[in-house]
C-alpha atoms as a PDB file:
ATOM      1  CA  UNK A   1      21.662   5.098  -5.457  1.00  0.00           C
ATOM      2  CA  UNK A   2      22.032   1.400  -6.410  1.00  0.00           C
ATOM      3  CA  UNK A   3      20.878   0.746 -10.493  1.00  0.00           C
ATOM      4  CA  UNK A   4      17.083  -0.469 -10.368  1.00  0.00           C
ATOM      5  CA  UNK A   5      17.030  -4.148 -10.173  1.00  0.00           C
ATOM      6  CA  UNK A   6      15.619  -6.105 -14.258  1.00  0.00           C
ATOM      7  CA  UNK A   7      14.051  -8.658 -11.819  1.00  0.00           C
ATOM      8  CA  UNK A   8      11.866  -8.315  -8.304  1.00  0.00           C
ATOM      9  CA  UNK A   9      10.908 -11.599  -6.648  1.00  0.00           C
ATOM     10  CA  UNK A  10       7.832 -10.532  -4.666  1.00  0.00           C
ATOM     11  CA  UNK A  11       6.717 -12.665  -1.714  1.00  0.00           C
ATOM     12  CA  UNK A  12       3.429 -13.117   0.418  1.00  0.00           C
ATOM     13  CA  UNK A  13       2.807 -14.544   3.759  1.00  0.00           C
ATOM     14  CA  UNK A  14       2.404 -18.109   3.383  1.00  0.00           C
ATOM     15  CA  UNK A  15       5.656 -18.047   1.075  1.00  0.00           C
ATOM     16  CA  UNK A  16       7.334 -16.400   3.966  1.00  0.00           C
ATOM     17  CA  UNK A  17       6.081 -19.050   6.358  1.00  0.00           C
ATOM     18  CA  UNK A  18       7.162 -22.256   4.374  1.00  0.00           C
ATOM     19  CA  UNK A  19      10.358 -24.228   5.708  1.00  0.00           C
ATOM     20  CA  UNK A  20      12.205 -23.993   2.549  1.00  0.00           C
ATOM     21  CA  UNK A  21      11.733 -20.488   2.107  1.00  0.00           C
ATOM     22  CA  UNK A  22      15.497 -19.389   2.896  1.00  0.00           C
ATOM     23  CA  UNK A  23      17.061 -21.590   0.921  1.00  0.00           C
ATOM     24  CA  UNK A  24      14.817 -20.950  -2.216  1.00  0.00           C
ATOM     25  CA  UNK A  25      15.495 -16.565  -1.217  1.00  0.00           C
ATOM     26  CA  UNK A  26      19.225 -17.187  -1.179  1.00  0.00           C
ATOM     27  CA  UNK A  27      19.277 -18.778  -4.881  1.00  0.00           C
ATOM     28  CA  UNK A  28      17.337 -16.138  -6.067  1.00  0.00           C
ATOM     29  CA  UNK A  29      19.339 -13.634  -4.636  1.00  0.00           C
ATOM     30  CA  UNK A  30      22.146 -15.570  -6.006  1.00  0.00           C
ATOM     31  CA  UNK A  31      21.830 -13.366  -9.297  1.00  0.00           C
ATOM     32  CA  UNK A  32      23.193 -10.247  -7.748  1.00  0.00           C
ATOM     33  CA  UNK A  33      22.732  -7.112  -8.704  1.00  0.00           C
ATOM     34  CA  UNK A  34      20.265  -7.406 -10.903  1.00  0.00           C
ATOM     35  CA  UNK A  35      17.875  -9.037  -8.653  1.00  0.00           C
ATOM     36  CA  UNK A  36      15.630  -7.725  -6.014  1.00  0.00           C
ATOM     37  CA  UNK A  37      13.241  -9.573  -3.150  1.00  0.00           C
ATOM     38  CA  UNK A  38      10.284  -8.076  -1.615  1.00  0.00           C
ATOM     39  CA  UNK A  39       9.612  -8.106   1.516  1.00  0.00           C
ATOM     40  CA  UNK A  40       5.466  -7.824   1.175  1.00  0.00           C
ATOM     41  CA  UNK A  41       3.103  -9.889   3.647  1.00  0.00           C
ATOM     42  CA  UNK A  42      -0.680  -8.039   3.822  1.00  0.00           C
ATOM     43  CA  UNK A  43      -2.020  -8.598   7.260  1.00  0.00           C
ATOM     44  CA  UNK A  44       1.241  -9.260   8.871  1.00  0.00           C
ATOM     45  CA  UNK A  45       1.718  -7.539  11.773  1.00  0.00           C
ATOM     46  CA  UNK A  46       4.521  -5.026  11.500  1.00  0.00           C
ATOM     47  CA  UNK A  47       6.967  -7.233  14.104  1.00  0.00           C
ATOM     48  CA  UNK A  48       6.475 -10.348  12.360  1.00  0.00           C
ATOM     49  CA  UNK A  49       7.232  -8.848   8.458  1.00  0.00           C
ATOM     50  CA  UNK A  50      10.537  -6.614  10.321  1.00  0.00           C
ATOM     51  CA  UNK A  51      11.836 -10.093  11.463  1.00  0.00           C
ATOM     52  CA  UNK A  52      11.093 -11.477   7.640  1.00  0.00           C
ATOM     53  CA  UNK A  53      12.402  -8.177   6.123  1.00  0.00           C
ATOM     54  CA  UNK A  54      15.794  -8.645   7.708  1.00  0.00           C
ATOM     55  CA  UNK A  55      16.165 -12.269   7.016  1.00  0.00           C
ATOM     56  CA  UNK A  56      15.599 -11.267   3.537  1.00  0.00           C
ATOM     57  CA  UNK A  57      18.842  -8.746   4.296  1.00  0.00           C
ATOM     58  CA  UNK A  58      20.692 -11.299   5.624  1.00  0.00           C
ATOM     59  CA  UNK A  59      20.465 -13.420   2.207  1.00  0.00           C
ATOM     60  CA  UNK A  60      20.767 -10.247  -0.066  1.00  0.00           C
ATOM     61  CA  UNK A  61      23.665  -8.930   1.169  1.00  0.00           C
ATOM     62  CA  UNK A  62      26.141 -11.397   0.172  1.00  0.00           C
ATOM     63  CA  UNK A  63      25.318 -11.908  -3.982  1.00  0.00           C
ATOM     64  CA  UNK A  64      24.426  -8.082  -3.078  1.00  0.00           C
ATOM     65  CA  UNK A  65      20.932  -8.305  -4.443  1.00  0.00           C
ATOM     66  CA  UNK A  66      18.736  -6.001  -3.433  1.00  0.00           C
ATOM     67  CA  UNK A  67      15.632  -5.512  -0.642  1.00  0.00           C
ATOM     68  CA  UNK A  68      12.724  -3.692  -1.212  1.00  0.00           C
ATOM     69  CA  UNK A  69       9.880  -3.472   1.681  1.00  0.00           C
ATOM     70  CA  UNK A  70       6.272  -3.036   0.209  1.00  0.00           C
ATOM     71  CA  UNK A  71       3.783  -0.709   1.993  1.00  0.00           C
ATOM     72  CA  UNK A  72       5.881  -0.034   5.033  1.00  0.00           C
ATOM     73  CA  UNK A  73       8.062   3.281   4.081  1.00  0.00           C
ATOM     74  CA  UNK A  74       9.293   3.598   7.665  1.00  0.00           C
ATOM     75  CA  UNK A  75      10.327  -0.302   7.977  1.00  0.00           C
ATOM     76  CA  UNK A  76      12.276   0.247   4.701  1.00  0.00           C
ATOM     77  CA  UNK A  77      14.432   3.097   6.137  1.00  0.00           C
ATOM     78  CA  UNK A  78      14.750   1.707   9.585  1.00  0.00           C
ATOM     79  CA  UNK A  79      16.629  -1.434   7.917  1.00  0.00           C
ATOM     80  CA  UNK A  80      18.383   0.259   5.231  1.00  0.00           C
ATOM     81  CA  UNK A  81      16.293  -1.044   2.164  1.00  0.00           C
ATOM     82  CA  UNK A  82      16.848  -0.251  -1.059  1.00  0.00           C
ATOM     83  CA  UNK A  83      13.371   0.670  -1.415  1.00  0.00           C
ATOM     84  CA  UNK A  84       9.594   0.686  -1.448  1.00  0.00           C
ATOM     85  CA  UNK A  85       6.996  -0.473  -2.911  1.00  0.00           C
ATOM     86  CA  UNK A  86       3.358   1.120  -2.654  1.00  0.00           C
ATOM     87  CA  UNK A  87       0.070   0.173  -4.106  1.00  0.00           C
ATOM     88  CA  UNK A  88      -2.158   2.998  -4.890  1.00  0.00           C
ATOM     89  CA  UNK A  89      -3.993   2.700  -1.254  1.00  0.00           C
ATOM     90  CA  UNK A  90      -0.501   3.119   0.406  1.00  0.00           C
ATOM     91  CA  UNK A  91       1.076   6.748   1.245  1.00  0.00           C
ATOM     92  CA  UNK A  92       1.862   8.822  -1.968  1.00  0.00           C
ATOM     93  CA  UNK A  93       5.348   8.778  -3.379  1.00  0.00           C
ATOM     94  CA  UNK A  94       5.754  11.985  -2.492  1.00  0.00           C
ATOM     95  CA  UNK A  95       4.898  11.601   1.232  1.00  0.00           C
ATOM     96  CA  UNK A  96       6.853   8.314   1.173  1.00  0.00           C
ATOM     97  CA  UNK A  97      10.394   9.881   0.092  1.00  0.00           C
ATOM     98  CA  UNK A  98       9.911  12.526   3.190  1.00  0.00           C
ATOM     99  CA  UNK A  99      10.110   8.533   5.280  1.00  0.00           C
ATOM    100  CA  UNK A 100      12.333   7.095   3.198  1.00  0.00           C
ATOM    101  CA  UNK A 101      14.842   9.742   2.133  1.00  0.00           C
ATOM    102  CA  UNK A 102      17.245   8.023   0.086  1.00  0.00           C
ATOM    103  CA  UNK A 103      16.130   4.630  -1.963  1.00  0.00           C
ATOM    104  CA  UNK A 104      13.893   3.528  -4.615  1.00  0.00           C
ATOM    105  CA  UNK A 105       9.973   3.950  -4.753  1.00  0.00           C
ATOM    106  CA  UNK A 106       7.874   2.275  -6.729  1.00  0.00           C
ATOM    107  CA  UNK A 107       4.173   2.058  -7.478  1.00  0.00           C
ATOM    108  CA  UNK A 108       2.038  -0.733  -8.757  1.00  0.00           C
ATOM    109  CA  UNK A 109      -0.388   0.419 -11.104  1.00  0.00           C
ATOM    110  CA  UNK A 110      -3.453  -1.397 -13.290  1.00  0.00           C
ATOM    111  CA  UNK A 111      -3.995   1.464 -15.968  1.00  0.00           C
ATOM    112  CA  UNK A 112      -2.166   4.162 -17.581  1.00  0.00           C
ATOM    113  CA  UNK A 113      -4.556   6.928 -15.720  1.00  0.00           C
ATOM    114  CA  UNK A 114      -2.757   5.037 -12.659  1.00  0.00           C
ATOM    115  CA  UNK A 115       0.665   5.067 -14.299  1.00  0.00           C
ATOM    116  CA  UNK A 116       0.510   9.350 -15.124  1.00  0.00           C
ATOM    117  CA  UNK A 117      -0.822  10.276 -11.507  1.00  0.00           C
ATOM    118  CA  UNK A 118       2.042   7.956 -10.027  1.00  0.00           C
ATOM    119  CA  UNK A 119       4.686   9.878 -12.190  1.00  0.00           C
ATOM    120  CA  UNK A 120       3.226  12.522 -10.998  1.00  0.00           C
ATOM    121  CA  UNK A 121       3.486  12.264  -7.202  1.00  0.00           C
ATOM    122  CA  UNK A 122       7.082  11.219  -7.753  1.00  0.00           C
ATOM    123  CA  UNK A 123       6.970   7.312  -8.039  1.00  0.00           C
ATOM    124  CA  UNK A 124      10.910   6.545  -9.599  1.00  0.00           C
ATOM    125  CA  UNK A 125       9.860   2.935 -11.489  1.00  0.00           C
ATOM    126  CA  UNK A 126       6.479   1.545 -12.011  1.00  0.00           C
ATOM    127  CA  UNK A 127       5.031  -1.963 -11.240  1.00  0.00           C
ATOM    128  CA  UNK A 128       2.483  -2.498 -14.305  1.00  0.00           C
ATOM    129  CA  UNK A 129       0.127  -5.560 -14.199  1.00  0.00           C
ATOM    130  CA  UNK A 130      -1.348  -7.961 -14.656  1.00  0.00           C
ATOM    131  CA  UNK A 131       0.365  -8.381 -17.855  1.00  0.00           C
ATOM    132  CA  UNK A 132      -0.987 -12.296 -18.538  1.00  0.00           C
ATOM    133  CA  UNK A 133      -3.585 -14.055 -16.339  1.00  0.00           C
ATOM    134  CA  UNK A 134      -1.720 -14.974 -13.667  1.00  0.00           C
ATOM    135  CA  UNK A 135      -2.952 -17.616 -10.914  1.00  0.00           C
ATOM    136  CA  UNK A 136      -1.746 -15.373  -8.086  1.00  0.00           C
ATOM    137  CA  UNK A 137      -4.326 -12.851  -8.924  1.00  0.00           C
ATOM    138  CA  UNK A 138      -7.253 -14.357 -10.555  1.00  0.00           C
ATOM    139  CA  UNK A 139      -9.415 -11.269  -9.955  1.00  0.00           C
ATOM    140  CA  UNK A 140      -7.148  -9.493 -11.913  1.00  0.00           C
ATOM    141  CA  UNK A 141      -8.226  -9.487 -15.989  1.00  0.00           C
ATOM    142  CA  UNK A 142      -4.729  -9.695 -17.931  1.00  0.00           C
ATOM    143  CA  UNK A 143      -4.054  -5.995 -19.232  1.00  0.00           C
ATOM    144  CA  UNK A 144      -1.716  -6.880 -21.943  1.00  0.00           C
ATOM    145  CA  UNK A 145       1.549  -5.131 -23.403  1.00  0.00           C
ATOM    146  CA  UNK A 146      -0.708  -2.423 -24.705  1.00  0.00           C
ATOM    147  CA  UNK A 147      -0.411  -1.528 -20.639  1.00  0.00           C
ATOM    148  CA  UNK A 148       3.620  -2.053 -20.950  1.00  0.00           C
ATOM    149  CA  UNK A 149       3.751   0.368 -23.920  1.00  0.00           C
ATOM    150  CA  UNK A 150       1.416   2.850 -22.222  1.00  0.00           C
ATOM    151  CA  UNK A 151       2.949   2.912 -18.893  1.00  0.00           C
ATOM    152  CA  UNK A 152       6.706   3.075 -20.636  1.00  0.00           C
ATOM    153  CA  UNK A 153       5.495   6.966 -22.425  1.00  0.00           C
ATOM    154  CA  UNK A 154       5.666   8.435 -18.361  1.00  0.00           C
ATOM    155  CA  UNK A 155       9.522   8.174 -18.451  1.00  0.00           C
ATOM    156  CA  UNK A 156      10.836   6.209 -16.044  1.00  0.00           C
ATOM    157  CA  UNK A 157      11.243   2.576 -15.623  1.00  0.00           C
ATOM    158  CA  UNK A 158       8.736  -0.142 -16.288  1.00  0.00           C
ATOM    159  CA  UNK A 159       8.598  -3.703 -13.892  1.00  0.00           C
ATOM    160  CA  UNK A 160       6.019  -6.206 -15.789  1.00  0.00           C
ATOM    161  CA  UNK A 161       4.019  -8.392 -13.689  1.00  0.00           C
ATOM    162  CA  UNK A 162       1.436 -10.942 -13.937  1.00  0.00           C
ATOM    163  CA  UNK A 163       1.750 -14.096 -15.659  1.00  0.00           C
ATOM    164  CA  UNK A 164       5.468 -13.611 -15.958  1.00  0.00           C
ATOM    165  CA  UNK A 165       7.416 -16.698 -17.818  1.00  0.00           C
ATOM    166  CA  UNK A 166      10.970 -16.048 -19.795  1.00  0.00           C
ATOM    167  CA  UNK A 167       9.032 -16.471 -22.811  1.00  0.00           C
ATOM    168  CA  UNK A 168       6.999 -13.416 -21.877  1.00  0.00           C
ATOM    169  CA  UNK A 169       9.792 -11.708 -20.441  1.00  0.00           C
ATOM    170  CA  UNK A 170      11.014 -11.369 -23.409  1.00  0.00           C
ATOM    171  CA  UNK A 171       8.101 -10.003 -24.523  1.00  0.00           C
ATOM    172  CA  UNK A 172       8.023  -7.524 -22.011  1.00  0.00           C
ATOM    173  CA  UNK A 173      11.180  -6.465 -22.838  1.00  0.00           C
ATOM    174  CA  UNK A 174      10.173  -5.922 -26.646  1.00  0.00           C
ATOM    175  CA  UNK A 175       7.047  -3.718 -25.253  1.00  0.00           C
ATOM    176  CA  UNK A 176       9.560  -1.393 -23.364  1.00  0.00           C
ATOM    177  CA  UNK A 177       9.708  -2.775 -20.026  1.00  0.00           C
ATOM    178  CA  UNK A 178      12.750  -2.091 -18.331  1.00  0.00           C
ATOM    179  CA  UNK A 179      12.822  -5.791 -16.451  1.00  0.00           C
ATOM    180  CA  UNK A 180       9.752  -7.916 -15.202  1.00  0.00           C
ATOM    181  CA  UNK A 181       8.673  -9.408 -11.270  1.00  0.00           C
ATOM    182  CA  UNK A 182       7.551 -12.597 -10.630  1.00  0.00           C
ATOM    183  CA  UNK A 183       5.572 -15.042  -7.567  1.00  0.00           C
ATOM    184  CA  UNK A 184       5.420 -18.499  -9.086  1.00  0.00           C
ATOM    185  CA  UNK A 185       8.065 -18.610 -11.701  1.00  0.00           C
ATOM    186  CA  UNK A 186      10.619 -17.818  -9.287  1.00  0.00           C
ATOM    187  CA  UNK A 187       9.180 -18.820  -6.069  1.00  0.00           C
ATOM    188  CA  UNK A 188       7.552 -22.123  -7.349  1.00  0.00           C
ATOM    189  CA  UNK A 189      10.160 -23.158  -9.508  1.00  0.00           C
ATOM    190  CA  UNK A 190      11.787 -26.171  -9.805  1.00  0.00           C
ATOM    191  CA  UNK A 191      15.536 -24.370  -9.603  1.00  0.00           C
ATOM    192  CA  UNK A 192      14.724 -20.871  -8.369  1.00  0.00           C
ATOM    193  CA  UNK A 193      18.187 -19.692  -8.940  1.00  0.00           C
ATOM    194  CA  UNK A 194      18.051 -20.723 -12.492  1.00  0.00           C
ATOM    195  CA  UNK A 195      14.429 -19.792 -12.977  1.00  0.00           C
ATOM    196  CA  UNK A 196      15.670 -15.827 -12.156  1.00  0.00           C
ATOM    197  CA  UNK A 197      18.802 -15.853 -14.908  1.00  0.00           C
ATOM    198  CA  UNK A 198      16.267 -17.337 -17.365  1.00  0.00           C
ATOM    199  CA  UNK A 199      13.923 -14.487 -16.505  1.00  0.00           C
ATOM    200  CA  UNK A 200      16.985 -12.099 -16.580  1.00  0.00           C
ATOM    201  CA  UNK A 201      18.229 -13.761 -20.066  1.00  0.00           C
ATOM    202  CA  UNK A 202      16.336 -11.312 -22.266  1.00  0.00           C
ATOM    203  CA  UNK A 203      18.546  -8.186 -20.493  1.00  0.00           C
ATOM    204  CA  UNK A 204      21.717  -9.514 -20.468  1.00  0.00           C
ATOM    205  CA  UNK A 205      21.924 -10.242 -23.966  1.00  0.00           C
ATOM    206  CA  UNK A 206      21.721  -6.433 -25.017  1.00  0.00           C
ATOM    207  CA  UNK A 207      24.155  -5.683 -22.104  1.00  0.00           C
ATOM    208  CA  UNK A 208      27.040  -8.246 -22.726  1.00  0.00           C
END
């Protein structure tokens, strides 16, 4: 199995449905290995986020970035994903490996009584959040590091999220996280392809 991705770009419908979305997927992608995109689009029906999910592919492949499907376990292993990612309403790891078989599954989680029972049921990496206040989710109150720190005691790798800018990627990073995921600062950026090195920047100095 492929190293976990430092940096997931996760998407949401109306990202997937504006005109410049392929060109702003491929220069995030254009970071390799070290960045992921998610295919995630609630209320989609499952045709319309299979046809997004492989475009996604399509652009991954190349800088061989990764794709990870959220929710949909079976749509991940019919296209050969490198993964899923579940909320806490979605099938339990557990149940989701027996779907995916090989791959990558996470779980988001919003406490650290959410973080142990995902361990437990066999979640590989964690998506912890929010971190910061975040516009993306303004019904969600900002959990802080403390979360990060919390989460990172369960053993297995950490993804930040929520309010996500370099500057508090690096901060992440301090806490314990093992890399950080992002909506606007990659999606909404100005450069997307340099917004995901800059995000990436605080990992790649400890591994030059």
């Amino acid at each position: 199995m492929r190293p976990l991705p430092r940096v997931h770009a996760f998407t949401h419908a109306e990202l997937l449905s504006q005109p410049d979305f392929g060109i702003r997927a491929a220069a995030i992608a254009a970071a390799g290995s070290a960045v992921a995109l998610h295919a995630r689009a609630r209320g989609l029906n499952t045709a319309t986020l299979e046809a997004a999910a492989l475009r996604l592919l399509t652009l991954v492949r190349p800088p061989e970035a990764s794709l990870f499907v959220n929710e949909r376990s079976d749509l991940a292993a019919a296209i050969g994903a490198s993964g899923v990612q579940l909320a806490r309403t979605d099938l339990a790891p557990s149940d989701a490996r027996r779907v995916l078989g090989r791959g990558w599954i996470g779980c988001s989680v919003h406490s650290g009584e959410e973080a142990r029972a995902a361990v437990r049921e066999g979640a590989d990496f964690l998506v912890v959040g929010s971190i910061y206040a975040t516009d993306s989710h303004p019904e969600s109150p900002a959990q802080g590091l403390e979360l990060v720190r919390e989460a990172v005691a369960f053993g297995v790798p950490v993804i930040a999220i929520g309010g996500i800018t370099p500057e508090r990627a690096a901060e992440a990073k301090t806490a314990g996280a093992y890399g950080v995921a992002a909506i606007r600062a990659l999606w909404h950026a100005p450069d997307p392809a340099a917004a995901a090195l800059a995000l990436l920047e605080p990992w790649l100095t400890v591994e030059q």
